[in-house]
N, C-alpha and C. Protein backbone atom coordinates (compact mmCIF):
# COMPACT_ATOMS: atom_id res chain seq x y z
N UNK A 1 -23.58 12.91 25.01
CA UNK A 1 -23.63 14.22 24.41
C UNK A 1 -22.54 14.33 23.34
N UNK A 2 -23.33 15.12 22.20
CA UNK A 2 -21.74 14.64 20.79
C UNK A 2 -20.88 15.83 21.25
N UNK A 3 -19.45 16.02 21.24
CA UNK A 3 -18.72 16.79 21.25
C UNK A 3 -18.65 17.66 20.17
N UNK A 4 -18.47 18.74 20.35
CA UNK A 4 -17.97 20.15 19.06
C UNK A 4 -16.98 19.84 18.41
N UNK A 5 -17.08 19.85 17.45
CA UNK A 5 -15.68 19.06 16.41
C UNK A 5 -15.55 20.79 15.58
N UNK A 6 -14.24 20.97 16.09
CA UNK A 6 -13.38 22.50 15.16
C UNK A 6 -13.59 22.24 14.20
N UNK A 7 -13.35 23.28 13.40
CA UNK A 7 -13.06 22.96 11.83
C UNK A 7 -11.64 22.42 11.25
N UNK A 8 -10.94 22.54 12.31
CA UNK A 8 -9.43 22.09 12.19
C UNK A 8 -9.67 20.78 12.13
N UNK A 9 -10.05 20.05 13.16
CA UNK A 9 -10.47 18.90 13.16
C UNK A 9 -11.53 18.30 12.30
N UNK A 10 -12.14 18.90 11.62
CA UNK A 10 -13.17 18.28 10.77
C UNK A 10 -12.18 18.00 9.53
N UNK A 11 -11.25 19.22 8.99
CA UNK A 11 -10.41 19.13 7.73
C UNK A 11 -9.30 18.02 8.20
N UNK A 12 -9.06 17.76 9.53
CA UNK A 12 -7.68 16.18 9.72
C UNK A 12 -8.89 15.60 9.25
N UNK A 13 -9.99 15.23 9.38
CA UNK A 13 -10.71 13.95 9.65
C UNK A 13 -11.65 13.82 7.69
N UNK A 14 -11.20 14.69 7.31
CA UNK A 14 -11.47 14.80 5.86
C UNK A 14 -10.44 14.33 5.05
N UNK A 15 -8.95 14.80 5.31
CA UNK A 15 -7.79 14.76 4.84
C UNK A 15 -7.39 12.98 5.09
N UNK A 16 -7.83 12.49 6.67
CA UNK A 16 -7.50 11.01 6.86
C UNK A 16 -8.21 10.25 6.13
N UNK A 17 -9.60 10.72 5.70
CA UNK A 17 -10.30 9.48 4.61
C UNK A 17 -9.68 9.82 3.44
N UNK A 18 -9.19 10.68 2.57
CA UNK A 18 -8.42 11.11 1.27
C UNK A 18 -7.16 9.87 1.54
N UNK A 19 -6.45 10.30 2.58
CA UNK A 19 -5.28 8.99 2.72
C UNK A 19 -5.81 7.46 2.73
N UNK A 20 -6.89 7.46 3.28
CA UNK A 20 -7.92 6.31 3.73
C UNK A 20 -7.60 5.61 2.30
N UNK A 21 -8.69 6.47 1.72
CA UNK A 21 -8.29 6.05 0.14
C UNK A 21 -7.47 5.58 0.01
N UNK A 22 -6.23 6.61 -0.32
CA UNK A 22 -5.72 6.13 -1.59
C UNK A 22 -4.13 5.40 -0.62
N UNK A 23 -4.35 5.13 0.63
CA UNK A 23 -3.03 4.46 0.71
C UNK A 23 -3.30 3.38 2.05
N UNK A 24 -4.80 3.05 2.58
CA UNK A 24 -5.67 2.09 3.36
C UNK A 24 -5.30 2.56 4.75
N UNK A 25 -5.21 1.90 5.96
CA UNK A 25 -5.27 1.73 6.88
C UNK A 25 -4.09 1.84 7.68
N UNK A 26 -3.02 1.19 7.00
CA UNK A 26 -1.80 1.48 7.25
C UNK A 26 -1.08 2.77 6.35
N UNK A 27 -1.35 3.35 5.92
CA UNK A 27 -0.71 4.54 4.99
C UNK A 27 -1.30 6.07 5.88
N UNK A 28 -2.11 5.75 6.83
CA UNK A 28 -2.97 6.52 8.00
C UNK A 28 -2.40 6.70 9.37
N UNK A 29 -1.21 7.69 8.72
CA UNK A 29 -0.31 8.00 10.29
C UNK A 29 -0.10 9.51 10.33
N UNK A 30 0.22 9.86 11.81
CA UNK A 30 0.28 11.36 12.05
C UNK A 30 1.00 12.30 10.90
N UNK A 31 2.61 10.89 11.13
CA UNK A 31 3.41 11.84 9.51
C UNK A 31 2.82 11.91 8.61
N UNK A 32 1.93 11.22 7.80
CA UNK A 32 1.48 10.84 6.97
C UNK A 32 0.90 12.16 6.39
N UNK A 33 -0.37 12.00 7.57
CA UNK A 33 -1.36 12.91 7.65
C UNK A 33 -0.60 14.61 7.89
N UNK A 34 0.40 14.84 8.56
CA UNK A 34 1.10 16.07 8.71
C UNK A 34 1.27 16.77 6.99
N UNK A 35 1.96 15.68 6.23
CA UNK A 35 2.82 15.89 5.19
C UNK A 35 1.61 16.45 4.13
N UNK A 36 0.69 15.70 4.02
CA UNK A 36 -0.40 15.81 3.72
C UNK A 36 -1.41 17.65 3.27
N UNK A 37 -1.02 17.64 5.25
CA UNK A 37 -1.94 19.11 5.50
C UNK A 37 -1.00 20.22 5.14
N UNK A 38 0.36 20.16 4.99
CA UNK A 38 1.38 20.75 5.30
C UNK A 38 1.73 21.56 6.55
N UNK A 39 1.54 20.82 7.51
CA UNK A 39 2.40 21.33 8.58
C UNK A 39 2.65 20.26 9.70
N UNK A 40 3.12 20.29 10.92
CA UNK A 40 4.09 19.54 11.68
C UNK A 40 3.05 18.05 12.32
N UNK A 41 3.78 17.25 12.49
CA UNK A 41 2.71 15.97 13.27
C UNK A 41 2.50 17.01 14.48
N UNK A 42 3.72 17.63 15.58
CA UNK A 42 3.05 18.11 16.08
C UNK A 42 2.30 19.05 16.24
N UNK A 43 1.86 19.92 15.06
CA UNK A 43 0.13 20.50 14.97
C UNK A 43 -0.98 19.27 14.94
N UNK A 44 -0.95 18.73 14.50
CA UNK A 44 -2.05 17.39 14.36
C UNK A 44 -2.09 16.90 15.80
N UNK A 45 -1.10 16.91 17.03
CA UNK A 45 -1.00 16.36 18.10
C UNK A 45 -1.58 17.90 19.13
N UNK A 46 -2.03 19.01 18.35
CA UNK A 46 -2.86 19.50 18.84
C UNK A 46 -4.45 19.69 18.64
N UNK A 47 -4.64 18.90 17.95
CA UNK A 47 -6.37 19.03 17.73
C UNK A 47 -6.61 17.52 17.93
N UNK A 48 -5.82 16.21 17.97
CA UNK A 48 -6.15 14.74 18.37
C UNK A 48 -4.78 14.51 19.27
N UNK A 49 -4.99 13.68 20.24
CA UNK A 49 -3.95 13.42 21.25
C UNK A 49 -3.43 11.83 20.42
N UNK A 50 -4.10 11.49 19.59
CA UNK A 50 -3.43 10.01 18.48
C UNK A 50 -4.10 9.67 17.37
N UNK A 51 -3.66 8.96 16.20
CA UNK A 51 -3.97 8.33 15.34
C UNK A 51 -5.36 7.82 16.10
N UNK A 52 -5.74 7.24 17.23
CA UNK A 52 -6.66 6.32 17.46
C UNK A 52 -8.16 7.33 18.01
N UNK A 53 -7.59 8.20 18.35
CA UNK A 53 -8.56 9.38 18.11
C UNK A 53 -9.10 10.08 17.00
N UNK A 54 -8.31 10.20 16.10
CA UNK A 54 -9.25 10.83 14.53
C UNK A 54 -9.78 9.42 14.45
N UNK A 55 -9.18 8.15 14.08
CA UNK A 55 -10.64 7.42 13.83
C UNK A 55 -11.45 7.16 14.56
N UNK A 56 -11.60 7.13 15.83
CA UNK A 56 -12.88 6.94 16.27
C UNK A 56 -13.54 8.39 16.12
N UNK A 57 -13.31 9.07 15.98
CA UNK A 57 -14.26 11.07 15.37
C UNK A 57 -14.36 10.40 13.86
N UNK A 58 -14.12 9.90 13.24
CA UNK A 58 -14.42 9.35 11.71
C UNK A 58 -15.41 8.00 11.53
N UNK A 59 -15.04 7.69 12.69
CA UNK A 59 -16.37 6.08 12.93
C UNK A 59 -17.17 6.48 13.67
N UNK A 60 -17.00 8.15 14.29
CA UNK A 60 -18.72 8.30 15.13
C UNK A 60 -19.24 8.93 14.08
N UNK A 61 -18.84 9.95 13.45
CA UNK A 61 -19.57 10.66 12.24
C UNK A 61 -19.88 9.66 11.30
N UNK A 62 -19.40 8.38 10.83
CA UNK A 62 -20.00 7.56 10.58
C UNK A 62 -21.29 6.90 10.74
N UNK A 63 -21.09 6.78 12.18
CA UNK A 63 -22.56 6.26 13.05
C UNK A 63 -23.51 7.33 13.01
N UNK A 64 -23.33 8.47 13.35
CA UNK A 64 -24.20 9.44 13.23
C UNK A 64 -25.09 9.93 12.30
N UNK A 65 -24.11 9.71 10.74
CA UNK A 65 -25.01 9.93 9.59
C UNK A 65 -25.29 9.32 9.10
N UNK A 66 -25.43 7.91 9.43
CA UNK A 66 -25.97 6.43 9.23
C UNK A 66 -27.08 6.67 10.37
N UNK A 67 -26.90 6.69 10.73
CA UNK A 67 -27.93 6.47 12.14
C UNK A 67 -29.23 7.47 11.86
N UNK A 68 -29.13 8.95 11.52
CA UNK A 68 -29.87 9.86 10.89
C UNK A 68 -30.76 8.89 9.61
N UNK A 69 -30.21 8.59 8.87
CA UNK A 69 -30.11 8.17 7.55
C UNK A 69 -31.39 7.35 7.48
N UNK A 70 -30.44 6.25 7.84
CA UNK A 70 -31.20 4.68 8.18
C UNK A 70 -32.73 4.89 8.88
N UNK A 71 -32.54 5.73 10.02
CA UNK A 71 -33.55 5.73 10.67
C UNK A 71 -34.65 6.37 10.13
N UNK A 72 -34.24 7.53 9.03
CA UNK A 72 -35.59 8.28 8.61
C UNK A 72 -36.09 7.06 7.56
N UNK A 73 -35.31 6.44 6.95
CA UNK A 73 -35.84 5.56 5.92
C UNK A 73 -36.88 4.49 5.88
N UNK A 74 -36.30 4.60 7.95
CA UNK A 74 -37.94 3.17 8.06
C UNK A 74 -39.27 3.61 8.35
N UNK A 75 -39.95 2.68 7.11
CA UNK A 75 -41.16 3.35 6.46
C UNK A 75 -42.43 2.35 7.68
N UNK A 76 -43.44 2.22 8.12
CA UNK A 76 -43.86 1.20 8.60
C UNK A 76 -44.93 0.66 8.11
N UNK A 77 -45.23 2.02 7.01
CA UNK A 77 -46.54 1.64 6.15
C UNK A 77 -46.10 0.64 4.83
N UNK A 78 -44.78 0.66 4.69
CA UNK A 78 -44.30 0.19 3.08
C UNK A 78 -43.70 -1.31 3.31
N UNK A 79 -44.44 -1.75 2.35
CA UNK A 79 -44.16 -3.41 2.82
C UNK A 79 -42.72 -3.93 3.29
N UNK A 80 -42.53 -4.80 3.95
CA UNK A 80 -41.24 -4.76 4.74
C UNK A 80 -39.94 -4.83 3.46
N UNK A 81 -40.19 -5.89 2.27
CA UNK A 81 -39.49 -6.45 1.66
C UNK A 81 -38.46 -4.80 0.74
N UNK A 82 -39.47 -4.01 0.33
CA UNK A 82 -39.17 -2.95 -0.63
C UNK A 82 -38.88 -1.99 0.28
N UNK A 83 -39.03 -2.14 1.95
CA UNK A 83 -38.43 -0.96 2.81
C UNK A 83 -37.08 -1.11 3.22
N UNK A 84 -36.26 -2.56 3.07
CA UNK A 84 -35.21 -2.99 3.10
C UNK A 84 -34.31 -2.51 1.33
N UNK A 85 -35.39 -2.79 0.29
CA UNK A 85 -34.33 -2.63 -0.99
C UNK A 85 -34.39 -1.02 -0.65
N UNK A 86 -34.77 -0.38 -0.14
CA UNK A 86 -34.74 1.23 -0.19
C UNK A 86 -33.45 1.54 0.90
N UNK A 87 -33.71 0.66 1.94
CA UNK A 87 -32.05 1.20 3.35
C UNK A 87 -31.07 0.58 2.51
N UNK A 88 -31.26 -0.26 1.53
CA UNK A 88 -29.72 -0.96 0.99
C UNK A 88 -29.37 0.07 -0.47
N UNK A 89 -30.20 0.47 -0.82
CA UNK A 89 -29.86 1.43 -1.81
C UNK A 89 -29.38 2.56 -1.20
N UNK A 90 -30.14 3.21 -0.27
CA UNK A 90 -29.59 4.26 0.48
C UNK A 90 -28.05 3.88 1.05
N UNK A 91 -27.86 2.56 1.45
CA UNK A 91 -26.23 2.18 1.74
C UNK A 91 -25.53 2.64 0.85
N UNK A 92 -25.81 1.76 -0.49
CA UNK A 92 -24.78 1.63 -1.64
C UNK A 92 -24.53 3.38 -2.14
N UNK A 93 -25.81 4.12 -2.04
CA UNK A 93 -25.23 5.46 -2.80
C UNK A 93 -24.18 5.89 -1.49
N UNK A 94 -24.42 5.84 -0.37
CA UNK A 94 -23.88 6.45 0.42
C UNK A 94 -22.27 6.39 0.34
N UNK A 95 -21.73 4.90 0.04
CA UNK A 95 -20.73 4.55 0.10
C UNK A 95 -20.23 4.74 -1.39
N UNK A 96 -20.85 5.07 -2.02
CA UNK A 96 -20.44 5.53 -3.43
C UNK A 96 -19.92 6.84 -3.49
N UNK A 97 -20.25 7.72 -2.44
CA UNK A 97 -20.06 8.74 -2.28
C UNK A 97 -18.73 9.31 -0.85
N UNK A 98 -19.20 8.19 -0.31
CA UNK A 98 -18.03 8.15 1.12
C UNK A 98 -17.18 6.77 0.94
N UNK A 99 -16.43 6.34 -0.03
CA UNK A 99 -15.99 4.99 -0.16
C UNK A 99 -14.74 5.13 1.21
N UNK A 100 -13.98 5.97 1.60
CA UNK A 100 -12.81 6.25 3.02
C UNK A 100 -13.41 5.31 3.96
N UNK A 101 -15.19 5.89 4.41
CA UNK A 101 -15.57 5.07 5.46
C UNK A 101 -15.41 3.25 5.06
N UNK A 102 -15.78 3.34 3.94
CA UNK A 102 -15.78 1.55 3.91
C UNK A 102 -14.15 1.18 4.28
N UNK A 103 -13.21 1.69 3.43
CA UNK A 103 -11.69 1.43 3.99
C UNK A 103 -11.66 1.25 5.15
N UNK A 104 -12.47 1.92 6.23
CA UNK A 104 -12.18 1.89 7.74
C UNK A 104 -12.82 1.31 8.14
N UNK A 105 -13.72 0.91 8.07
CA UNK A 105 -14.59 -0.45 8.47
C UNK A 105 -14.50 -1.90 8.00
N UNK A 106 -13.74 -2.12 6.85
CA UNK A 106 -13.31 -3.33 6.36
C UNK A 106 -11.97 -3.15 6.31
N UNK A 107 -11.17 -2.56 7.02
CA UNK A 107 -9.57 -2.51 7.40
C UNK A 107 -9.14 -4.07 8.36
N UNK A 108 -8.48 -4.65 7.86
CA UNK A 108 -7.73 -5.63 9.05
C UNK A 108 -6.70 -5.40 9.92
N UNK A 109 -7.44 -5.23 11.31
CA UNK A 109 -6.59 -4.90 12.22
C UNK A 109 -7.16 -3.68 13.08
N UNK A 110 -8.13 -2.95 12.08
CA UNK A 110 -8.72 -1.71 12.81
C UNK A 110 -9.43 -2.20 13.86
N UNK A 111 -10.08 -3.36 14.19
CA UNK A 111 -10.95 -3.66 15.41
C UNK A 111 -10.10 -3.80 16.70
N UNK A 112 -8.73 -4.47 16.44
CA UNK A 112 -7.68 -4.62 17.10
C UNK A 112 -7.00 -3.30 17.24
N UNK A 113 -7.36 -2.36 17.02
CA UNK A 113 -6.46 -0.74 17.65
C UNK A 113 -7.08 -0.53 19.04
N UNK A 114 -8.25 -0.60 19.65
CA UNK A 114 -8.22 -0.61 20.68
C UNK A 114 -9.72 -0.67 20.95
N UNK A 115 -9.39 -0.62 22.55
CA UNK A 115 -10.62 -0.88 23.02
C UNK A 115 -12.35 0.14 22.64
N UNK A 116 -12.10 1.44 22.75
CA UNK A 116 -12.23 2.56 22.11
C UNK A 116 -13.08 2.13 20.74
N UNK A 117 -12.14 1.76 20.06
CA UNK A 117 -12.17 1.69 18.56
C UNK A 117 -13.32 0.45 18.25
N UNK A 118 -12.99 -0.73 18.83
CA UNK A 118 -14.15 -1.76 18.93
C UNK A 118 -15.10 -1.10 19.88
N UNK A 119 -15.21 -0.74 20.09
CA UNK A 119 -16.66 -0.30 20.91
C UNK A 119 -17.68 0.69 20.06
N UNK A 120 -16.66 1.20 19.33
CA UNK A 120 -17.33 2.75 18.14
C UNK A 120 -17.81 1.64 16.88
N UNK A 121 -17.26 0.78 17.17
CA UNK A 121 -17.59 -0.09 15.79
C UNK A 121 -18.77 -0.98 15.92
N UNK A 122 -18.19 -1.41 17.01
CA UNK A 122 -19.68 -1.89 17.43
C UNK A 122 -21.09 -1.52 17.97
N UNK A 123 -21.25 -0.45 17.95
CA UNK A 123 -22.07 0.81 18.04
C UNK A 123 -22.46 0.75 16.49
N UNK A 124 -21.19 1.20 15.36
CA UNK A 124 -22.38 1.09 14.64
C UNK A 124 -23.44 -0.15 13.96
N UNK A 125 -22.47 -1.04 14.26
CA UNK A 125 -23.20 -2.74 13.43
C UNK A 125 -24.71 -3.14 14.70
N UNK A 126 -24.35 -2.64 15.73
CA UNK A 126 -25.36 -2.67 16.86
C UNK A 126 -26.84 -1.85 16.11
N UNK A 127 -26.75 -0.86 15.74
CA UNK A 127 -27.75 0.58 15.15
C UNK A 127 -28.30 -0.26 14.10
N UNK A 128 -27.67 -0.75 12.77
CA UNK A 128 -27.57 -1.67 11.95
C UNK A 128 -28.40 -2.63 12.15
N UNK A 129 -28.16 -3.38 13.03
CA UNK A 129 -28.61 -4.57 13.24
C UNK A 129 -29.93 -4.09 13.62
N UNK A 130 -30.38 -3.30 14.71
CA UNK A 130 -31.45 -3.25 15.18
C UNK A 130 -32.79 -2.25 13.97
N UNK A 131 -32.43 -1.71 13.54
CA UNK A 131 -33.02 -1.10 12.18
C UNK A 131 -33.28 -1.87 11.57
N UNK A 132 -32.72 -3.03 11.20
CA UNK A 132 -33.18 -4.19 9.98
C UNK A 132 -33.54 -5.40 10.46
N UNK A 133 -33.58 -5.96 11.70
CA UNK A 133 -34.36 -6.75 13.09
C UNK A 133 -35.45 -5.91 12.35
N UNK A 134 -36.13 -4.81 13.34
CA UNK A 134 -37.11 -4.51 13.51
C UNK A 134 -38.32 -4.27 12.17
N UNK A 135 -37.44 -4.10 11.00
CA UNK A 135 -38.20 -4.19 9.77
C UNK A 135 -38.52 -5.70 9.03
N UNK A 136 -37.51 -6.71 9.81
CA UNK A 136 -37.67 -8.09 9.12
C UNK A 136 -38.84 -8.50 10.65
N UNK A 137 -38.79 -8.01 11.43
CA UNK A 137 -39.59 -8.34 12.78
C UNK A 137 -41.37 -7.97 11.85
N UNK A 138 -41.49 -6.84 11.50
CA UNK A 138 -42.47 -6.54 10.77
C UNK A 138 -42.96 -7.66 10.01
N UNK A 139 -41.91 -7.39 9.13
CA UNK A 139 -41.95 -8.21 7.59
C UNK A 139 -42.94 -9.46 7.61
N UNK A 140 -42.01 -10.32 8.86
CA UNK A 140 -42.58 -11.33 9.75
C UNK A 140 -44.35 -11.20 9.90
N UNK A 141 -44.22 -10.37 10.70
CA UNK A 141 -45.81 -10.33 11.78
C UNK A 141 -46.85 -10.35 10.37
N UNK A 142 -46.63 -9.44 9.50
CA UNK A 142 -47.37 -9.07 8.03
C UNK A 142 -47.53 -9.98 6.98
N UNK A 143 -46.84 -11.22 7.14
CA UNK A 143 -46.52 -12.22 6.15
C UNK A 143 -46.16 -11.42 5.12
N UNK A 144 -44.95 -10.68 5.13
CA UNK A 144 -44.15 -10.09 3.41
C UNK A 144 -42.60 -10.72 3.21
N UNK A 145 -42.18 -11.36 4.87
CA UNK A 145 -41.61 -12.47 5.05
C UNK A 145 -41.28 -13.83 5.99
N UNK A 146 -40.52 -14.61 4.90
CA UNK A 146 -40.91 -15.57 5.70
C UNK A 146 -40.88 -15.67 6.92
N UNK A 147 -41.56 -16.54 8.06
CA UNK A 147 -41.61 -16.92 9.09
C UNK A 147 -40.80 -17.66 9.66
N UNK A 148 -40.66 -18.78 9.08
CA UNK A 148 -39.73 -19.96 9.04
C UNK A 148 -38.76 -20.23 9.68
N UNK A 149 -38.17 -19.00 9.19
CA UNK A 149 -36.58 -18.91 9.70
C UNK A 149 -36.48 -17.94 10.76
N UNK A 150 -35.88 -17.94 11.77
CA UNK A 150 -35.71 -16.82 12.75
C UNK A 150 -35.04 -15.55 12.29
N UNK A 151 -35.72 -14.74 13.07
CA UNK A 151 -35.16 -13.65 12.46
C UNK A 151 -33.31 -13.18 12.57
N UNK A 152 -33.12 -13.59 13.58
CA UNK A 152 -31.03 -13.45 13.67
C UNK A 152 -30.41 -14.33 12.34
N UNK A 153 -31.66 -15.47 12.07
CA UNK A 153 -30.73 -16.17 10.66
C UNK A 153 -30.80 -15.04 9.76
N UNK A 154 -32.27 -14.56 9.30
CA UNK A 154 -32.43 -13.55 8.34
C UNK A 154 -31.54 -12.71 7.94
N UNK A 155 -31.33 -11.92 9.72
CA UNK A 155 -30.42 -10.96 9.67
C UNK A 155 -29.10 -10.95 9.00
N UNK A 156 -28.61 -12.57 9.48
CA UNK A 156 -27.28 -12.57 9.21
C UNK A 156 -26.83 -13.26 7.64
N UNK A 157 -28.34 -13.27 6.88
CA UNK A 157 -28.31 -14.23 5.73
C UNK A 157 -28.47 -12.32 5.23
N UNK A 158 -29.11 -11.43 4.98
CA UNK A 158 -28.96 -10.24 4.25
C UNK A 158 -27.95 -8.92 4.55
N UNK A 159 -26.98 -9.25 6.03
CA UNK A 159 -25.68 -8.52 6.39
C UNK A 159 -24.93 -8.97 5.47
N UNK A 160 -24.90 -10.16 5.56
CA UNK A 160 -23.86 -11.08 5.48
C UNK A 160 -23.59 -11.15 3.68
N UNK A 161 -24.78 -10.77 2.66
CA UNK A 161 -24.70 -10.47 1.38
C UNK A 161 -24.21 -9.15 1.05
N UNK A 162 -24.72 -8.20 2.00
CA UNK A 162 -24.21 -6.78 1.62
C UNK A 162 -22.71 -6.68 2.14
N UNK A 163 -22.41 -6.88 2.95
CA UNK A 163 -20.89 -7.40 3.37
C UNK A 163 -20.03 -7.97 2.10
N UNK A 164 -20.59 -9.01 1.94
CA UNK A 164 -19.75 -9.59 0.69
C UNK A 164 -19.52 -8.67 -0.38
N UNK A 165 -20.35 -8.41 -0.48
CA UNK A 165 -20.60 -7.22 -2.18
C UNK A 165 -20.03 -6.08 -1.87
N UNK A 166 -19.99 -5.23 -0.69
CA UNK A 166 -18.94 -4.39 -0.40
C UNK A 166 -17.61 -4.60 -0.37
N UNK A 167 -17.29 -6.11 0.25
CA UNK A 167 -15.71 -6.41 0.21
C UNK A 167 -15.32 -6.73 -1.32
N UNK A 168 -16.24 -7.34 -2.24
CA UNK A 168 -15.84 -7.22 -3.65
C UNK A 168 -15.72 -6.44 -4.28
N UNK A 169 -16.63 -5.25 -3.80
CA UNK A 169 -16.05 -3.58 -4.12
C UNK A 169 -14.84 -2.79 -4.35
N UNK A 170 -14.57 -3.04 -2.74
CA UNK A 170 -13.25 -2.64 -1.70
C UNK A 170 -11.91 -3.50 -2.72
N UNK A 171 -12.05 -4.89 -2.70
CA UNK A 171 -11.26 -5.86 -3.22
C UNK A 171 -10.86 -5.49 -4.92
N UNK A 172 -11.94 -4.52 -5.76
CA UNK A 172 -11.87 -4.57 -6.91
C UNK A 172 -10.93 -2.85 -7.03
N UNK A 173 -11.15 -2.44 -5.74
CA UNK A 173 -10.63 -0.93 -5.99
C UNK A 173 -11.57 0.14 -6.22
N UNK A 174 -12.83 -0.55 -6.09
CA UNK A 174 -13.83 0.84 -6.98
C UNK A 174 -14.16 0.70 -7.91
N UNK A 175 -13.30 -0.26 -9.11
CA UNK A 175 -13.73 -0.16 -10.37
C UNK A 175 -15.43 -0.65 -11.15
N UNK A 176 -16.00 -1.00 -10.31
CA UNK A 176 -17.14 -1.20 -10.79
C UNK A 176 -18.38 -0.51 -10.43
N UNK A 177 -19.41 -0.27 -10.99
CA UNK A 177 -20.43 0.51 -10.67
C UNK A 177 -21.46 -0.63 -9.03
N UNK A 178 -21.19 0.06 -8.25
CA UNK A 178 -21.43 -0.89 -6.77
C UNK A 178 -22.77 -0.51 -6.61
N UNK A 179 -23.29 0.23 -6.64
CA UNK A 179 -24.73 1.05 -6.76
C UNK A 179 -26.00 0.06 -7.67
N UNK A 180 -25.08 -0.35 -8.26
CA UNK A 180 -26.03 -0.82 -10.07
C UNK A 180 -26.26 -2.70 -9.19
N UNK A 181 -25.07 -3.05 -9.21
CA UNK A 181 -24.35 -4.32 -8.97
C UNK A 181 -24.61 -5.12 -7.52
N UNK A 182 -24.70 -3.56 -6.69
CA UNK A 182 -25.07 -3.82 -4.91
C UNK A 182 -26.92 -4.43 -4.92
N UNK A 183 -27.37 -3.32 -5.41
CA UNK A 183 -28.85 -3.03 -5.62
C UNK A 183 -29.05 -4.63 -6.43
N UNK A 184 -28.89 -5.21 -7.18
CA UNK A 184 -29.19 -6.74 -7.94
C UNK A 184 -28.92 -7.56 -7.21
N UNK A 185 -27.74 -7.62 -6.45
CA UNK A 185 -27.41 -8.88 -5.37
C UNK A 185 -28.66 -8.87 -4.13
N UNK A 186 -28.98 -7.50 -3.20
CA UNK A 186 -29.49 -7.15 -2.33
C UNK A 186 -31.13 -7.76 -3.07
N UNK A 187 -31.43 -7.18 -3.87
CA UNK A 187 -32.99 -7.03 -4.53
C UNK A 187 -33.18 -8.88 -4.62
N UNK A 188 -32.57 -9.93 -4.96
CA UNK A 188 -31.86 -11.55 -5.10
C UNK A 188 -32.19 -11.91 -3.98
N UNK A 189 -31.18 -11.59 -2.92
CA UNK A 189 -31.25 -12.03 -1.33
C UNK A 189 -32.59 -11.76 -0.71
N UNK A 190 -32.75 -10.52 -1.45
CA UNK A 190 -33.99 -10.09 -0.45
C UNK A 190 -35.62 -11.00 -0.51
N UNK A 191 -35.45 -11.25 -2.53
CA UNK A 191 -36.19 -12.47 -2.68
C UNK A 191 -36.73 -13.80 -1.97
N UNK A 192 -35.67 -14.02 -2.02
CA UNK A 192 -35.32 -15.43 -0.73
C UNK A 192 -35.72 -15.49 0.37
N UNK A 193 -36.01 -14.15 1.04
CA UNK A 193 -36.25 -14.21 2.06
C UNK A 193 -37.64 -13.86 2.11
N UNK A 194 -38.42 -13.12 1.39
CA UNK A 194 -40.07 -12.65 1.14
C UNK A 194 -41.05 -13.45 0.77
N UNK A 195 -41.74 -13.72 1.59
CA UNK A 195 -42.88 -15.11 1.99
C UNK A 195 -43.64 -14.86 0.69
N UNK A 196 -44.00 -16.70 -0.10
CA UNK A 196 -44.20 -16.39 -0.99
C UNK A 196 -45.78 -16.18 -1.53
């Protein structure tokens, strides 16, 4: 059952991706975040009991509006190949628009905050995974892709491109149009994989 998130708590968990930004993973502390809102860490130690609590409320709202998202997008009538360039476009605007979440999901060290924290994470690559299984599972049965290869290679041959192209994102700062650039790499990979 999702918990009621205050509005107090919605504005820490707005204010921590703004820091997210502009100062990563480590620049994402109570003081931080206090100095920020203007008032005491301990007000912030009344609406989250730790740092490791606003992010996992920032990696479930993550999952949640990914999970919404993703899921309305799978089409079953639309050939598998162009129902995948449509969830990867829907990625790239998303993160064009929420770039904080990518900081927190390609952070080193965030999987290692705790047990908690890897479990919310893996929840969402779990959702992920099974949304784009089940459309390359299609793809498969329909001949729109190949057969050949099992589908966990598939999987991990078109994660494993959008991954990259996000960390070259992340790695560049933003400065490039990721939307334009994501969408050409993805639309490439996706080639490769669509029976010919």
């Amino acid at each position: 059952m999702k918990t009621k998130v205050s509005s107090r708590q919605q504005e820490i968990i707005e204010v921590s991706g703004k820091i997210l930004l502009e100062k990563g993973i480590k620049g994402l502390t109570t003081k931080s975040l206090a100095a920020e809102m203007n008032f005491s860490e301990s007000a912030i130690y009344r609406h989250f009991p730790s740092k490791e609590a606003i992010l996992e409320l920032l990696l479930n709202e993550l999952y949640t509006s990914m999970s919404t998202r993703l899921n309305r997008l799978v089409d079953e009538k639309t050939h598998a190949i162009k129902n995948l360039e449509v969830i990867f476009n829907s990625q790239f605007h998303f993160f064009a628009e929420n770039p904080h979440f990518l900081i927190a999901i390609l952070s080193e060290g965030l999987i290692d905050e705790s047990t908690t924290i890897q479990n919310t994470m893996m929840k969402i690559m779990q959702m992920k995974m099974r949304i784009l299984r089940e459309i390359l599972e299609r793809g498969k049965n329909n001949n729109e892709i190949i057969s050949s290869v099992e589908t966990d290679a598939l999987l991990h041959i078109v994660l494993s491109s959008f991954r990259m192209q996000m960390f070259k994102w992340k790695m560049a700062h933003f400065q490039f149009n990721n939307i334009k650039e994501g969408n050409k790499i993805m639309c490439t990979t996706l080639k490769l994989i669509a029976s010919k």
